[in-house]
Protein backbone atom coordinates (compact mmCIF):
# COMPACT_ATOMS: atom_id res chain seq x y z
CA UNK A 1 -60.18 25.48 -61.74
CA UNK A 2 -59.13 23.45 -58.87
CA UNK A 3 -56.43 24.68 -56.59
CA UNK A 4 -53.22 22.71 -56.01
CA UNK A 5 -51.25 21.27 -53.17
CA UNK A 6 -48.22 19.68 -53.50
CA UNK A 7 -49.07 17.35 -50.79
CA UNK A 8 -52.12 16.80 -48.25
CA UNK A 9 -51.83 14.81 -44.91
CA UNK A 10 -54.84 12.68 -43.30
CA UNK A 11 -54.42 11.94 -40.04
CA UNK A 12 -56.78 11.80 -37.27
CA UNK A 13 -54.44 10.60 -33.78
CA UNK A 14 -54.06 13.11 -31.42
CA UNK A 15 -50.18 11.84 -30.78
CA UNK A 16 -49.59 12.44 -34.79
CA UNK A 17 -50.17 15.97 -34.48
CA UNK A 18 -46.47 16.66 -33.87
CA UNK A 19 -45.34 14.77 -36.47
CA UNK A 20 -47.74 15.99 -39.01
CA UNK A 21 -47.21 19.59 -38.16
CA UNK A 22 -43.50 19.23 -38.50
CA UNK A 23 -43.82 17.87 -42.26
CA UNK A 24 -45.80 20.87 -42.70
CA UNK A 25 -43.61 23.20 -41.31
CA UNK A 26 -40.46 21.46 -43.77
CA UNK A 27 -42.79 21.80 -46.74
CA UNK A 28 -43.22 25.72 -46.22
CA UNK A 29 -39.18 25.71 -45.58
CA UNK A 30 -38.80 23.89 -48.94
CA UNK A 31 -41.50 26.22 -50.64
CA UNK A 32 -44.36 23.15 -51.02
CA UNK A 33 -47.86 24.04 -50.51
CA UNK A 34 -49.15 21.55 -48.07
CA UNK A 35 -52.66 21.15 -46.65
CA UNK A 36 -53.53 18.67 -43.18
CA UNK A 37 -56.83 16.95 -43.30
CA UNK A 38 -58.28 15.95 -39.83
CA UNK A 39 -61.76 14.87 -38.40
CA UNK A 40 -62.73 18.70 -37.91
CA UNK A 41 -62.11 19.47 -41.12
CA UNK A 42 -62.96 16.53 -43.18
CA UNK A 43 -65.92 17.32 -44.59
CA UNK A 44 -65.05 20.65 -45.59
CA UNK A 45 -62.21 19.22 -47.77
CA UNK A 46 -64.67 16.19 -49.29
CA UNK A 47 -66.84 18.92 -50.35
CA UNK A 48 -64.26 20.79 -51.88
CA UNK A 49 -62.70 18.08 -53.41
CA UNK A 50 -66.22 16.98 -54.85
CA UNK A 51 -66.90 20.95 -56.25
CA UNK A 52 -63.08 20.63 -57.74
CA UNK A 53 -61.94 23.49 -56.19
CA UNK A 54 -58.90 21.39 -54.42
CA UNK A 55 -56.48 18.79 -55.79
CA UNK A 56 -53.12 17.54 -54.12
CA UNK A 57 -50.80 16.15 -56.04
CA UNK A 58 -49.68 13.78 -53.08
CA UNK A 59 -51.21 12.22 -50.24
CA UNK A 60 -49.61 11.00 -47.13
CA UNK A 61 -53.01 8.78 -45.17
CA UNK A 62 -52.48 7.99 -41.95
CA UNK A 63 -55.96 8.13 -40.89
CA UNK A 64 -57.94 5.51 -43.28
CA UNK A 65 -57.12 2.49 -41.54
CA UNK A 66 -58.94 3.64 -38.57
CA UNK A 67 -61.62 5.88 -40.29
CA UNK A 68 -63.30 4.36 -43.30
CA UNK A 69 -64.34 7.95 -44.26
CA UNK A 70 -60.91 8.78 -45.12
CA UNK A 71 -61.19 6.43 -48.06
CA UNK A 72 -63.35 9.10 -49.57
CA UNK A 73 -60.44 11.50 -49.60
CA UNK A 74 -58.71 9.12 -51.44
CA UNK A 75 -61.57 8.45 -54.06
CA UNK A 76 -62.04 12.31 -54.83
CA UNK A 77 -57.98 12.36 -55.11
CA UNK A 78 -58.03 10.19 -57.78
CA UNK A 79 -59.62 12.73 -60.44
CA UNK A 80 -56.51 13.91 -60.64
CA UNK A 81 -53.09 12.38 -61.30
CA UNK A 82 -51.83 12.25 -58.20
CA UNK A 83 -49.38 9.87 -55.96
CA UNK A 84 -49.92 8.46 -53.06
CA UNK A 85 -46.87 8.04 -50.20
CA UNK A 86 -47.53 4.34 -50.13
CA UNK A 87 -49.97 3.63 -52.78
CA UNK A 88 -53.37 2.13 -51.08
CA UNK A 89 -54.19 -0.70 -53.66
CA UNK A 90 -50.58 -2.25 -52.56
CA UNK A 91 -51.61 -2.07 -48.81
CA UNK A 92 -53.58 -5.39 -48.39
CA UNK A 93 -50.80 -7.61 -49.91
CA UNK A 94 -48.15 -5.78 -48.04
CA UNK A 95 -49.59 -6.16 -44.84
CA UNK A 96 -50.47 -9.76 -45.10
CA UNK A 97 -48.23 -11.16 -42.53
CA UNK A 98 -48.73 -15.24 -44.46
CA UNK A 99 -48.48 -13.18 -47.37
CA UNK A 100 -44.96 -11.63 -46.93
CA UNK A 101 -43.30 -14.46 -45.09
CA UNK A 102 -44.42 -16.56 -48.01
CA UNK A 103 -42.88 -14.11 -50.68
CA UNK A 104 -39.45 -13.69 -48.19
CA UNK A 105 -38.53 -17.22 -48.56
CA UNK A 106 -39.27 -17.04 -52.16
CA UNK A 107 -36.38 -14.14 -52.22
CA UNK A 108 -34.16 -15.04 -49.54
CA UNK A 109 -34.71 -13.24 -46.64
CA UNK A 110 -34.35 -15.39 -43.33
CA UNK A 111 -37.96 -16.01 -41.60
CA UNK A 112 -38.75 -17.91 -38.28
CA UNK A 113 -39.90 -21.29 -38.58
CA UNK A 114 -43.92 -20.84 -39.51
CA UNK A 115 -47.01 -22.85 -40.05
CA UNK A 116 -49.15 -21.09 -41.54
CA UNK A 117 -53.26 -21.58 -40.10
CA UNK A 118 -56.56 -20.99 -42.56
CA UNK A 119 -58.76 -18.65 -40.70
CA UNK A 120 -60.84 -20.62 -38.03
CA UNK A 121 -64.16 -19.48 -39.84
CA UNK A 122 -63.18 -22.04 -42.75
CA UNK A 123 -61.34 -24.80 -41.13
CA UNK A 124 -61.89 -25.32 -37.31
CA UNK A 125 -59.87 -28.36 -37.51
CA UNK A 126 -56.76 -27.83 -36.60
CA UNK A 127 -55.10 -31.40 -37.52
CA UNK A 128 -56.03 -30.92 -41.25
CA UNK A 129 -53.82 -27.96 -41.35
CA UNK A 130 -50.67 -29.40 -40.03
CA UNK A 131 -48.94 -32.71 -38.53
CA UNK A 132 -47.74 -32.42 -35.08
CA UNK A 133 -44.23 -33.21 -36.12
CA UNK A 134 -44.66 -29.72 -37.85
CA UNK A 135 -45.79 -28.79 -34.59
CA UNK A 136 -43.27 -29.70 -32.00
CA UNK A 137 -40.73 -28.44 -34.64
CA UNK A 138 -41.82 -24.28 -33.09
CA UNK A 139 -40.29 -25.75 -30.14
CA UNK A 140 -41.60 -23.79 -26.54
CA UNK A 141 -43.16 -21.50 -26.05
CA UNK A 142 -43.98 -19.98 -29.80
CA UNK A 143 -45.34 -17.49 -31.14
CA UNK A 144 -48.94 -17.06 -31.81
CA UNK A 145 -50.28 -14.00 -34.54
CA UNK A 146 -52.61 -13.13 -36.85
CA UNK A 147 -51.68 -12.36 -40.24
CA UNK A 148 -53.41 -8.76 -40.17
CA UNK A 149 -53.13 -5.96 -37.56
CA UNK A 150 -50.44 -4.61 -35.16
CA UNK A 151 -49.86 -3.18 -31.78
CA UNK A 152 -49.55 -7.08 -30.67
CA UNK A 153 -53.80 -6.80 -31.22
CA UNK A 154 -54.15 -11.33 -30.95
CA UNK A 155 -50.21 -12.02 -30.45
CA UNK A 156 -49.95 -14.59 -28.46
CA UNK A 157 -45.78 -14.68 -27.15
CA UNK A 158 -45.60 -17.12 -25.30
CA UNK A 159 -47.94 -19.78 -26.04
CA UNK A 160 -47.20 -23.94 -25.11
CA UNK A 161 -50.42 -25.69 -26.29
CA UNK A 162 -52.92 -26.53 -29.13
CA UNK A 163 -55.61 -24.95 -26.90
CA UNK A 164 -54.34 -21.72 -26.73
CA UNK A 165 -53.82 -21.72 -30.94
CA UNK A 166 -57.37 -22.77 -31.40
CA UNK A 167 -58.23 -20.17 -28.29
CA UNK A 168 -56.24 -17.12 -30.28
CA UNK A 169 -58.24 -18.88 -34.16
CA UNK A 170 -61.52 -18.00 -32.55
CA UNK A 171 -60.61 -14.52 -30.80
CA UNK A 172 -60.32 -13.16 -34.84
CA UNK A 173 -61.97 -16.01 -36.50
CA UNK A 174 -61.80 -14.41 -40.20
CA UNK A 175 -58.03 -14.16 -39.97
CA UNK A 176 -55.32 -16.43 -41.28
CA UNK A 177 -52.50 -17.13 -38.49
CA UNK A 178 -49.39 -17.60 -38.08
CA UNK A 179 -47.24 -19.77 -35.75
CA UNK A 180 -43.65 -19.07 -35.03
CA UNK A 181 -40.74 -20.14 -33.19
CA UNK A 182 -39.75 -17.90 -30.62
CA UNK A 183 -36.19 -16.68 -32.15
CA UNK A 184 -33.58 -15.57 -29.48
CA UNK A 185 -31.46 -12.59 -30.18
CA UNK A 186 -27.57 -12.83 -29.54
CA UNK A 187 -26.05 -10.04 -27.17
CA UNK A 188 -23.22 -7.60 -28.40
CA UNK A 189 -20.40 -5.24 -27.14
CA UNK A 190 -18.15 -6.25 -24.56
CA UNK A 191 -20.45 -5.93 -21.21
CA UNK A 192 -22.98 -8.38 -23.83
CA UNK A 193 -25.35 -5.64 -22.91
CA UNK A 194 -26.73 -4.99 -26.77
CA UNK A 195 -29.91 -6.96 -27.53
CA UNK A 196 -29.37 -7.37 -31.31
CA UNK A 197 -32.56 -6.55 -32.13
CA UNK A 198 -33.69 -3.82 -34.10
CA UNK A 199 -36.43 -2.13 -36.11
CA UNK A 200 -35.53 -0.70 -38.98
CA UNK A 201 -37.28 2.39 -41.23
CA UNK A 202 -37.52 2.30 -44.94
CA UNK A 203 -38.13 6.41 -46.28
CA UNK A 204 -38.57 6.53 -49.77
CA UNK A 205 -35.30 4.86 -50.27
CA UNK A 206 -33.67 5.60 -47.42
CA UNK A 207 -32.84 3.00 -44.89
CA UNK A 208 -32.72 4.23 -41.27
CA UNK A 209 -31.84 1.27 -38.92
CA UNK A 210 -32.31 1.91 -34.91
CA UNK A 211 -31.49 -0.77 -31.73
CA UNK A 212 -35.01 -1.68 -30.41
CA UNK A 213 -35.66 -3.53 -27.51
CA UNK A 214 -38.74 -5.85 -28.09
CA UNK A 215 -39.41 -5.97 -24.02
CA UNK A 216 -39.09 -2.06 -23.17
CA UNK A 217 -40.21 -0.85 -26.38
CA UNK A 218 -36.66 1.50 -26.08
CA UNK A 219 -35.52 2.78 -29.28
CA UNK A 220 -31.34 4.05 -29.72
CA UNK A 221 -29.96 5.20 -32.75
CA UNK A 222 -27.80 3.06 -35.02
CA UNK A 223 -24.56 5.03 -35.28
CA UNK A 224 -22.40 4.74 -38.37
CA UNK A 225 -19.27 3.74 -36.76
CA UNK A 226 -21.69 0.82 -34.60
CA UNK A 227 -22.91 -0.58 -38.35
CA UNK A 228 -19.29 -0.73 -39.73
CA UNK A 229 -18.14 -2.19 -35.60
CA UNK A 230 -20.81 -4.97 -35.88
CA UNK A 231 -21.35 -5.27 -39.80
CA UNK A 232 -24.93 -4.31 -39.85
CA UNK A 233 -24.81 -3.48 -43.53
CA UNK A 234 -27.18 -6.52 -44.15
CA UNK A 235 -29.81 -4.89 -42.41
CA UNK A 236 -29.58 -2.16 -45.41
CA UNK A 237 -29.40 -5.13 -47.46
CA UNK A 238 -32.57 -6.90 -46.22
CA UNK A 239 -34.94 -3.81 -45.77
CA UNK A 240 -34.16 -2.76 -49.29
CA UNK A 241 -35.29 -6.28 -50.43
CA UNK A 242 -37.84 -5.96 -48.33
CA UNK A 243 -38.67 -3.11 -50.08
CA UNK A 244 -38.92 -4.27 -53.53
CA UNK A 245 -41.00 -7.23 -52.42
CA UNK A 246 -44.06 -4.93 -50.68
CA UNK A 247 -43.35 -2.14 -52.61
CA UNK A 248 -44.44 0.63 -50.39
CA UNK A 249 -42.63 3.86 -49.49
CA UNK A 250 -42.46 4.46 -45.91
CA UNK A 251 -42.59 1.64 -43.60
CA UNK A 252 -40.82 -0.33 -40.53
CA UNK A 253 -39.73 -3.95 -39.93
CA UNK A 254 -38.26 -6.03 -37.05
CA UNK A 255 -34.65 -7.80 -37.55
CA UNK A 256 -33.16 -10.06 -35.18
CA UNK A 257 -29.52 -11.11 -35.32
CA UNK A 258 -29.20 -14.22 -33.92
CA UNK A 259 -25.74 -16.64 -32.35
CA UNK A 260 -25.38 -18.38 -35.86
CA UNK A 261 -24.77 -14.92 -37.23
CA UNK A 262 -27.84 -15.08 -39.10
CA UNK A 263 -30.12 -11.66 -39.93
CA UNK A 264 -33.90 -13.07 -39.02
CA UNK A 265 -37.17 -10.94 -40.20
CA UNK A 266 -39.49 -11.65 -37.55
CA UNK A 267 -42.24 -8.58 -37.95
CA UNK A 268 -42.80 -8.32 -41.63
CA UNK A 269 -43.87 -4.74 -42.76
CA UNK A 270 -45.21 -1.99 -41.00
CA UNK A 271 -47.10 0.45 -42.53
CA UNK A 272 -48.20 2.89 -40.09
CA UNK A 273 -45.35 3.70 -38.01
CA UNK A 274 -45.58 5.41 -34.95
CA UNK A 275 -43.58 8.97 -34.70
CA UNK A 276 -43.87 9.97 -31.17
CA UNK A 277 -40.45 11.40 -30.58
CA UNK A 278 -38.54 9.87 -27.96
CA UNK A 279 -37.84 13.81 -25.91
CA UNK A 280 -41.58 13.72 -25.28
CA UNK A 281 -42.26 9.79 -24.81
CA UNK A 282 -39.87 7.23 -23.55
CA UNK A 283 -40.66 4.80 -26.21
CA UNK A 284 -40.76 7.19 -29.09
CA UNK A 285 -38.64 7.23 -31.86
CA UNK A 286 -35.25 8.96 -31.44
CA UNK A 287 -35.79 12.83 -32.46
CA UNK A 288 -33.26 12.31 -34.73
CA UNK A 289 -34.53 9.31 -36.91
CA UNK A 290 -37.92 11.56 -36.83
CA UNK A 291 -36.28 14.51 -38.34
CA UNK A 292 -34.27 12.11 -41.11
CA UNK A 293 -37.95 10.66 -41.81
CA UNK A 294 -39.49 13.60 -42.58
CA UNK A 295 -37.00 15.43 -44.46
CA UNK A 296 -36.95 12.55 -47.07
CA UNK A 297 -40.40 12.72 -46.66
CA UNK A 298 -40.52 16.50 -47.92
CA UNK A 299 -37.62 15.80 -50.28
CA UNK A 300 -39.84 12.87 -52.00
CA UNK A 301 -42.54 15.00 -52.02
CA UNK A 302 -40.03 17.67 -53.72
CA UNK A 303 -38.76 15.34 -56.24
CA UNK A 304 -42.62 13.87 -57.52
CA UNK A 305 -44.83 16.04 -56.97
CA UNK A 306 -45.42 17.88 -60.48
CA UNK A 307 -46.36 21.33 -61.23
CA UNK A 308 -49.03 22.34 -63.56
């Protein structure tokens, strides 16, 4: 009979460790068995996954995208029921940049201007895909990105020309992209020394919002006296809807308020966010949005994860 674990972590970057070990550390507090799986131990736990002698009735993957073997923790997983903290068959549709800013105009959510590009392996023509009054309608510079990936991996900010779209087409030839206006956040407070732009965390329902600066990569927390000073509640507003549209349990997306007064989406959905606490990294998240995260995280786990 296979031994149980209320939840089981796969990660595999060295700067998750803290992060990982932390959500272990609340499970034991909140009396969850919890068990990490890492490179050095990974096929240990696919053999004794494939014996049945381990189940986990949750899985939090933060490793698969980068390590195809991972998958295979997933496949064993799925002999039992079991739930997944951001169900993988929901991943490619989620993180389908066209894809999402397709389904946000569908449900209201405020988008930059796009034109949308076939991958350059099936239409090299450019001209086919769009009219240049489409075209001069991104104004300059725009935005150049693919419709897959992050880290800015092919994002192009500050592009003028047709040659450098059909440059960025044939860097990642098998991917659609995207071209965006460049959308221009207003400035707040009284110095105007608040870039209203933000990244916001979705945790299993809860909505954590945080200032983010999209130069210095600087996160500051969102107090509750700053949402009810500048009426950020639509920020709650859009992530939840957001939410409902992808689907997925934990993840991060870019807001920009702009002069109009207008809430823009202009990074879609984030899957893999990155924890690095701001005490130990200078672009980390603040400790404190970190330790909100992985409560709910524990508390989620709490609330699904059933016994035998």
């Amino acid at each position: 009979m296979a031994d149980f674990f209320d939840l089981a972590i796969a990660w595999e970057w060295e700067y998750d460790r803290d992060f990982v070990c932390s959500i272990d550390r609340e499970c034991q507090k909140n009396m969850l068995s919890s068990y990490l799986i890492y490179p050095a131990n990974l096929n240990e736990t696919l053999n004794l996954q494939a014996e049945g002698k381990i189940a986990f009735r949750m899985l939090f993957d933060r490793a698969s995208d980068t390590n195809p073997k991972f998958h295979d923790i997933i496949h064993f997983a799925k002999r039992f029921p079991f739930k997944m903290v951001n169900e993988v068959s929901l991943l490619p549709r989620a993180v389908d940049k066209a894809t999402m800013h397709l389904e946000f105009i569908s449900n209201g959510i405020n988008v930059p201007y796009t034109i949308i590009l076939s991958p350059w392996q099936k239409n090299q023509e450019i001209y086919t895909m769009m009219k240049l009054s489409d075209f001069k309608k991104l104004g300059m510079p725009f935005i150049i990105k693919p419709a897959h990936g992050g880290g800015g991996v092919g994002v192009v900010i500050d592009a003028r020309t047709i040659q450098e779209v059909v440059k960025a087409r044939m860097e990642i030839a098998h991917d659609k992209y995207l071209l965006q206006e460049k959308i221009v956040p207003v400035f707040l407070g009284k110095d105007l020394s608040r870039k209203a732009w933000f990244r916001v965390f979705y945790v299993c329902g809860e909505i954590i919002p945080c200032w983010w600066n999209n130069e210095t990569f600087i996160y500051n927390m969102i107090t509750s006296d700053e949402v009810k000073k500048y009426d950020f509640s639509e920020l709650h507003d859009i992530t939840k809807k957001i939410a409902d549209i992808c689907g997925l349990d934990f993840f991060s997306t870019e807001i920009v308020k702009v002069k109009d007064g207008r809430f823009i989406v202009v990074d879609y959905v984030n899957d893999m966010c990155d924890m690095r606490r701001k005490s130990r990294y200078p672009d980390g998240v603040p400790d404190e949005v970190v330790g909100k995260v992985i409560k709910r995280l524990v508390r989620y786990v709490k609330e699904n994860a059933k016994k035998d």
